[in-house]
Protein backbone atom coordinates (compact mmCIF):
# COMPACT_ATOMS: atom_id res chain seq x y z
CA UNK A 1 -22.38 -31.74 10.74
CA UNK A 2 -18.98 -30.24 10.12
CA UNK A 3 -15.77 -32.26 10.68
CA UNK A 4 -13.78 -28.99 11.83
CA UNK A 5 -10.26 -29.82 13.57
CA UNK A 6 -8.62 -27.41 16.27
CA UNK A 7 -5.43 -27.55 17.16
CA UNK A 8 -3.44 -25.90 20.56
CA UNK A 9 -0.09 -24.74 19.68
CA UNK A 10 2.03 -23.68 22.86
CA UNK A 11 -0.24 -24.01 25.43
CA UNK A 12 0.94 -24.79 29.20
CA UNK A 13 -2.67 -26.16 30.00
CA UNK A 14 -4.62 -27.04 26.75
CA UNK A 15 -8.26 -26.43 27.96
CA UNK A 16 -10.20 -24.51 25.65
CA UNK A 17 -12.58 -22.94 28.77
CA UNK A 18 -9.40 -22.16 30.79
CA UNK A 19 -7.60 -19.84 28.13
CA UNK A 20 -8.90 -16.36 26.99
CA UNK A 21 -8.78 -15.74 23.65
CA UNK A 22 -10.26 -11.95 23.80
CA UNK A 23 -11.00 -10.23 26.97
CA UNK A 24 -13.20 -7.64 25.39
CA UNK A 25 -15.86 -9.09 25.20
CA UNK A 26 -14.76 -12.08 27.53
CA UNK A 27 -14.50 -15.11 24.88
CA UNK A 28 -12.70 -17.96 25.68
CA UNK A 29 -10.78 -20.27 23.23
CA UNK A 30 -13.76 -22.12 22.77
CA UNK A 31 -15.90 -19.87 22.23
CA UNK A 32 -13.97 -18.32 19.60
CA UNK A 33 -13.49 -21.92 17.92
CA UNK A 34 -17.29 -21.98 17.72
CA UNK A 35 -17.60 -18.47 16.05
CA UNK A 36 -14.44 -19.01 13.77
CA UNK A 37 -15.85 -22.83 12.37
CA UNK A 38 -19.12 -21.59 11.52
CA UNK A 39 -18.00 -19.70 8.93
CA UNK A 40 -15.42 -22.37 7.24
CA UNK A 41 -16.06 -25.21 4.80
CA UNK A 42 -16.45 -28.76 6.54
CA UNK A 43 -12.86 -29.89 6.12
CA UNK A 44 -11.22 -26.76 7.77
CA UNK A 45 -8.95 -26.58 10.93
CA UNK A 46 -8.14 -23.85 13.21
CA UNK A 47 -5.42 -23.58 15.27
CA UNK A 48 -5.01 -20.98 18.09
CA UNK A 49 -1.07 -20.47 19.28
CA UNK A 50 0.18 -18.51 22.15
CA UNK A 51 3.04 -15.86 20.97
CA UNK A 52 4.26 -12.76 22.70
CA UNK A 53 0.94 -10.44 22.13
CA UNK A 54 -1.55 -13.07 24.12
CA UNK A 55 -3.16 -16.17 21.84
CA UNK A 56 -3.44 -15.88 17.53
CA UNK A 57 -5.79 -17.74 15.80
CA UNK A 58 -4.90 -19.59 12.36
CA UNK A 59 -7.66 -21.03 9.80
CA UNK A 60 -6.41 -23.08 7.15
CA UNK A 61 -10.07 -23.87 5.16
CA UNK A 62 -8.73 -27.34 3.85
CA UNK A 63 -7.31 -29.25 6.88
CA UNK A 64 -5.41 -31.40 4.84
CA UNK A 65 -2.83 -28.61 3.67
CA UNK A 66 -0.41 -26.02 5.18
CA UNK A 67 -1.64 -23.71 2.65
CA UNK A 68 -3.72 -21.86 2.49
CA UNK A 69 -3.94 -19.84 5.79
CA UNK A 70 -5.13 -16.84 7.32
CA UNK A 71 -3.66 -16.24 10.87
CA UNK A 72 -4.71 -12.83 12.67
CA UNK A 73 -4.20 -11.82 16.57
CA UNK A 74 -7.16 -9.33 18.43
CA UNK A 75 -5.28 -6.75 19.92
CA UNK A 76 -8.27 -5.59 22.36
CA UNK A 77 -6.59 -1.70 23.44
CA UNK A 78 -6.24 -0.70 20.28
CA UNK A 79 -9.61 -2.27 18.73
CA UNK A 80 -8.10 -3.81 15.96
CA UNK A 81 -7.26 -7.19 14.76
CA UNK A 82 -4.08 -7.66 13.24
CA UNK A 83 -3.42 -9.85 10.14
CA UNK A 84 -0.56 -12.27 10.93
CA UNK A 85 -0.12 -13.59 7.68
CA UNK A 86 -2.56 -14.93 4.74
CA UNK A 87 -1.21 -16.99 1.97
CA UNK A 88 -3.44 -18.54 -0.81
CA UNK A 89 -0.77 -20.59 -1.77
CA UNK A 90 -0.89 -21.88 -5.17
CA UNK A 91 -4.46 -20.61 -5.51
CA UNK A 92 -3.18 -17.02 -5.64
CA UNK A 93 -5.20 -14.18 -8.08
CA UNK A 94 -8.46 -16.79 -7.92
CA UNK A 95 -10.10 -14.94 -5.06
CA UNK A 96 -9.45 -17.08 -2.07
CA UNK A 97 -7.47 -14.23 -0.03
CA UNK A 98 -10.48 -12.26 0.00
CA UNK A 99 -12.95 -14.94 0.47
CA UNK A 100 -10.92 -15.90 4.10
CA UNK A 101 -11.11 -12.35 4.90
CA UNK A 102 -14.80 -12.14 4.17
CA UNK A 103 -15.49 -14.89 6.61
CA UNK A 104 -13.95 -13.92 9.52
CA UNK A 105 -14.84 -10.23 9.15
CA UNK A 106 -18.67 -10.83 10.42
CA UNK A 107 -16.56 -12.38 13.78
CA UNK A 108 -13.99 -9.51 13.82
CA UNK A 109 -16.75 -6.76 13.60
CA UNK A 110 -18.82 -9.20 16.22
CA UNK A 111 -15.81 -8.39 18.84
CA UNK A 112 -15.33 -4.45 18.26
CA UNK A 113 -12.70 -4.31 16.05
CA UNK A 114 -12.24 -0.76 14.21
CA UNK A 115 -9.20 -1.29 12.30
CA UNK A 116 -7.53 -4.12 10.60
CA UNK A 117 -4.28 -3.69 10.64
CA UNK A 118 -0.69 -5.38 8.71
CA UNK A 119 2.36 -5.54 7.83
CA UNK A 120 2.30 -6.24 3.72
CA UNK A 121 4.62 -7.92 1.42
CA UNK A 122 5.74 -5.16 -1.42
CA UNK A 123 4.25 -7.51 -4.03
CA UNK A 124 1.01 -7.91 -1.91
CA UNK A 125 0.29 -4.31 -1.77
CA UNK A 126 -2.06 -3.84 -4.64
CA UNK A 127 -4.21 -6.84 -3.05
CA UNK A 128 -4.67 -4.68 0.17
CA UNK A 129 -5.10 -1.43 -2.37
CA UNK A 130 -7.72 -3.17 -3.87
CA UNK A 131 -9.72 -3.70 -0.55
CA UNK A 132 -9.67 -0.45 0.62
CA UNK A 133 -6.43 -0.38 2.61
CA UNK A 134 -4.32 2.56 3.11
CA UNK A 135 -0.51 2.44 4.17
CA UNK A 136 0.23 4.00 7.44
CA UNK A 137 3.62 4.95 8.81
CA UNK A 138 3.52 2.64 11.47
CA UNK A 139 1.45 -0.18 13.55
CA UNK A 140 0.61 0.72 17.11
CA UNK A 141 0.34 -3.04 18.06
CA UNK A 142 4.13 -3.72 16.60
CA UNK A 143 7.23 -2.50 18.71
CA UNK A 144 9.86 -3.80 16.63
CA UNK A 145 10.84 -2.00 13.01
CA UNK A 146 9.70 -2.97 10.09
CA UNK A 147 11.30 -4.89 7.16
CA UNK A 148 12.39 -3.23 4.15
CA UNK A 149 10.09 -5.38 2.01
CA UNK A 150 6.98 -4.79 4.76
CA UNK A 151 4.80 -2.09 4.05
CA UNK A 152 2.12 -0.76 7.24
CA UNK A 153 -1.40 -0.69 6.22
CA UNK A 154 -4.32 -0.20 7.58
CA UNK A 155 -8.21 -0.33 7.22
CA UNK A 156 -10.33 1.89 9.37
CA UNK A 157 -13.77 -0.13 9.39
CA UNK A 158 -15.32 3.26 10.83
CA UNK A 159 -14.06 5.46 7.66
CA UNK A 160 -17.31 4.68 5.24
CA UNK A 161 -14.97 5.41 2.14
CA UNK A 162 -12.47 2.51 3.42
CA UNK A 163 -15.80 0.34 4.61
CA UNK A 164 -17.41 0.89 1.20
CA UNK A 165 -14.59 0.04 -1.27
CA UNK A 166 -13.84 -3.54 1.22
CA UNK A 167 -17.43 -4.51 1.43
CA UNK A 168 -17.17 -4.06 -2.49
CA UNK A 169 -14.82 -6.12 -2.73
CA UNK A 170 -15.54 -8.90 -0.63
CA UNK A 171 -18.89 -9.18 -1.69
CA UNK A 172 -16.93 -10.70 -5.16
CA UNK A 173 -15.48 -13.00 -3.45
CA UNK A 174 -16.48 -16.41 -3.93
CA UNK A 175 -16.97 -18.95 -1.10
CA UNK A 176 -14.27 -20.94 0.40
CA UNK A 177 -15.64 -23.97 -0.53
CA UNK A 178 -15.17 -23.72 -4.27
CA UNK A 179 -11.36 -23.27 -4.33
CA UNK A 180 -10.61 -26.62 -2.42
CA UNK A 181 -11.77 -28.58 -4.49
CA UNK A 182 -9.22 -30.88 -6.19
């Protein structure tokens, strides 16, 4: 059995079946916790925060750390999920960026998303490159300008050359498990 934690950051009313975490499909906050742990090591937490754009989901595979972490947000009208932030922390270059994309994917493609979409770091660009993003000259779900050092990219999970060269590349990438490991 796993020992997965959850946490509920800025939540008026804390109950998992009263908040909606994606409307389409209809899942609520529990629901999603369900989906999200089954794909995470036994020491993992999630945490789900409320933020301007509706609820975000974090996953931080050992739940003993701050790092690393993957948070993303669905953004249901424009069938993508955006990527918050993901950090590896001081496991960076060992694979563990890709291997906490590769397990939420099968849930992101489980709720209709089309496009993953983010705001990159300069320096992280050749990490997205490398998965089959593409820069873009802007993100639909973000209103405010962008940051000198933040580049738009995309992925377009319905463009089979995109599709092709990430399931490539997550198919290298190890397991969670094997990078927490002391």
């Amino acid at each position: 059995m796993k020992n997965i934690t959850v946490q509920m950051l800025g939540f008026d009313n804390p109950h998992p079946e009263l908040n909606l975490f994606h409307d389409n499909p209809r899942l609520s906050l529990r629901q999603a916790f369900d989906k999200i742990a089954r794909t995470l090591p036994d020491q993992a937490a999630v945490s789900f925060y409320k933020n301007e754009d509706g609820i975000a989901a974090c996953i931080h595979p050992h739940a003993g750390e701050d790092e690393p972490k993957l948070s993303y947000q669905f953004h249901p009208d424009h069938g993508s999920v955006v990527i918050r932030r993901i950090h590896a922390g001081p496991q960076r270059h060992n694979g563990l960026g890709s291997a906490m994309i590769a397990a939420q994917l099968p849930f992101w493609l489980e709720q209709g998303t089309r496009h993953i979409r983010l705001l990159a770091h300069h320096l992280s660009e050749g990490f997205y490159l490398k998965l089959g993003f593409e820069r873009t000259s802007m993100i639909p779900e973000y209103s405010w300008p962008r940051q000198s050092l933040s580049l738009p990219m995309q992925l377009d999970l319905q463009n089979p050359t995109q599709r092709d060269q990430l399931d490539r590349a997550l198919a290298k990438a190890p397991p969670l498990t094997p990078h927490l490991s002391p």
